[in-house]
Protein backbone atom coordinates (compact mmCIF):
# COMPACT_ATOMS: atom_id res chain seq x y z
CA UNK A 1 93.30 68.11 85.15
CA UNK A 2 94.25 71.71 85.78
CA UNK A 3 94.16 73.30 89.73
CA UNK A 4 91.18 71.05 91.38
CA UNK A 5 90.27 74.18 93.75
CA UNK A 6 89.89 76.41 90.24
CA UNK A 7 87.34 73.37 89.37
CA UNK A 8 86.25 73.11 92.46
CA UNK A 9 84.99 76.67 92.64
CA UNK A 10 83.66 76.59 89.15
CA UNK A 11 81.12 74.13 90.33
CA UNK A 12 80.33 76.43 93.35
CA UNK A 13 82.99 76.40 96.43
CA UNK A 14 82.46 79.58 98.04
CA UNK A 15 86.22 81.53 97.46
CA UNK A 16 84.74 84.99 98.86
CA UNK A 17 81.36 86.94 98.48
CA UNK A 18 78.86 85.63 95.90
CA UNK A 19 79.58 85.67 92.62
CA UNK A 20 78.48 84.31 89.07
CA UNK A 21 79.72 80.97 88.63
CA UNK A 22 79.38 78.98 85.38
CA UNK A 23 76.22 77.19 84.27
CA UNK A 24 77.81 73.96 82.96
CA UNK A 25 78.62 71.40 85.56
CA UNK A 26 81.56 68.93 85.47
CA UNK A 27 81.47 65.60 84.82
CA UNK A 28 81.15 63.42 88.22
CA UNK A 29 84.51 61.61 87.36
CA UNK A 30 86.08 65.40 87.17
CA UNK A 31 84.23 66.65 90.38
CA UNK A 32 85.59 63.55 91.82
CA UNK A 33 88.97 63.56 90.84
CA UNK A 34 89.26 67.53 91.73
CA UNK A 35 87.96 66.90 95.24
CA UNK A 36 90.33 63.73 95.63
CA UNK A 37 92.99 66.26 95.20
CA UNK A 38 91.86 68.75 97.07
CA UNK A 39 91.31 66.68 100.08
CA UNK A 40 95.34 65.16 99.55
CA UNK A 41 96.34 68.73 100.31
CA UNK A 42 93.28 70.97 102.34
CA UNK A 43 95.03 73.68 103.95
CA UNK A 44 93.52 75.30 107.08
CA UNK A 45 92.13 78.23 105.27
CA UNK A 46 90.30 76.10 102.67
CA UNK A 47 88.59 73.51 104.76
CA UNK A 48 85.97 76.21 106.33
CA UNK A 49 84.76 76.70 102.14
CA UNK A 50 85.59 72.73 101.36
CA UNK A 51 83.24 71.75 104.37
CA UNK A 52 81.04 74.49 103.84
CA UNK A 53 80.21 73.56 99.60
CA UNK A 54 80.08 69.97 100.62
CA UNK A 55 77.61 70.13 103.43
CA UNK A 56 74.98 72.56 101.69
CA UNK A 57 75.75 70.27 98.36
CA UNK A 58 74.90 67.63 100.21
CA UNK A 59 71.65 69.29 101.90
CA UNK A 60 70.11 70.79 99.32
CA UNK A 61 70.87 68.76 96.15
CA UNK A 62 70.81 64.98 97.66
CA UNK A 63 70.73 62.93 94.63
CA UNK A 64 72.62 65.33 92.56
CA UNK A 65 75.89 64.95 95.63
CA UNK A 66 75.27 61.01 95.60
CA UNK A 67 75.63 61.09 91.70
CA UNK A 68 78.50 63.48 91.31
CA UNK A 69 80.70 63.22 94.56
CA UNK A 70 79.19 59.63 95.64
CA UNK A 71 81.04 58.08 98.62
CA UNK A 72 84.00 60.12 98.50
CA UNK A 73 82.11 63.38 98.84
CA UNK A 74 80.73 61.73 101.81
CA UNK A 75 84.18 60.68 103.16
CA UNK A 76 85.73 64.05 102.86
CA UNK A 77 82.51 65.61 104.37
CA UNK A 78 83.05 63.14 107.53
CA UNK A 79 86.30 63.83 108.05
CA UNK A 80 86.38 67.76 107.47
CA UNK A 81 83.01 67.75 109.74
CA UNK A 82 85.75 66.42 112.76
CA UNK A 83 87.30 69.59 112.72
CA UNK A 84 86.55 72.48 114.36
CA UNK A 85 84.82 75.74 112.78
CA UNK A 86 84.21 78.96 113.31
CA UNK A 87 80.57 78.98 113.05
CA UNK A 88 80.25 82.31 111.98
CA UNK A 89 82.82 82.30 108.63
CA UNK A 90 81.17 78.47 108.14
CA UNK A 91 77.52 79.84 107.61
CA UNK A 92 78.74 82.80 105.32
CA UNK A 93 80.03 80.13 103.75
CA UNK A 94 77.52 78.07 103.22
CA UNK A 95 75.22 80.71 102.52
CA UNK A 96 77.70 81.73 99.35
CA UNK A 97 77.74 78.01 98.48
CA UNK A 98 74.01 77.85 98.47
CA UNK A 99 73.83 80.61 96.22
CA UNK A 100 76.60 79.33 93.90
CA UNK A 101 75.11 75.59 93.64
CA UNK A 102 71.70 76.72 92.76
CA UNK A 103 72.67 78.51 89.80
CA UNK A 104 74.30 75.33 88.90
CA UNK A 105 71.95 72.97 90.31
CA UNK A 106 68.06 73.59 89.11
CA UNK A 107 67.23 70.21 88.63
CA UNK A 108 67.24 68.43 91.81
């Protein structure tokens, strides 16, 4: 596996304004592995997008987070939830994530 944020953001963790992101998923074990990674080394400026893409993922596409993140989607969402945000940055966040997942996510 390459850089998991590059992955990471290919499947729709906000890295700036809105943008096109690509319109074929990873594979759960991939999405899985990336995040894995991700969480061994979050820095401060990342966990605001991390929690952000997880939380609307979560949200919004239910059975789609429980298939392709699982439990440890759920465990890196608990523990970067502890943290805390600036409410502000998080929303535009998760209103960028939003945007990104749907044009990966149509299908529930």
């Amino acid at each position: 596996m390459g850089d998991p944020w590059k992955l990471l953001e290919e499947n729709g963790l906000p890295d700036g304004a809105i943008r096109p992101v690509g319109h074929a998923r990873s594979a759960a074990a991939e999405l899985r592995l990336a995040l894995a990674e991700a969480m061994r080394s979050v820095e401060p400026e990342r966990r605001e997008p991390l929690l952000a893409w997880l939380s609307a993922f979560e949200h919004h596409w239910p059975r789609r987070f429980g298939e392709e993140l699982g439990e440890e989607g759920r465990a890196a969402l608990s523990r970067l939830a502890r943290a805390p945000v600036d409410a502000n940055r998080y929303l535009k966040l998760r209103r960028i994530a939003i945007e990104n997942l749907a044009a990966l996510r149509t299908d529930g």
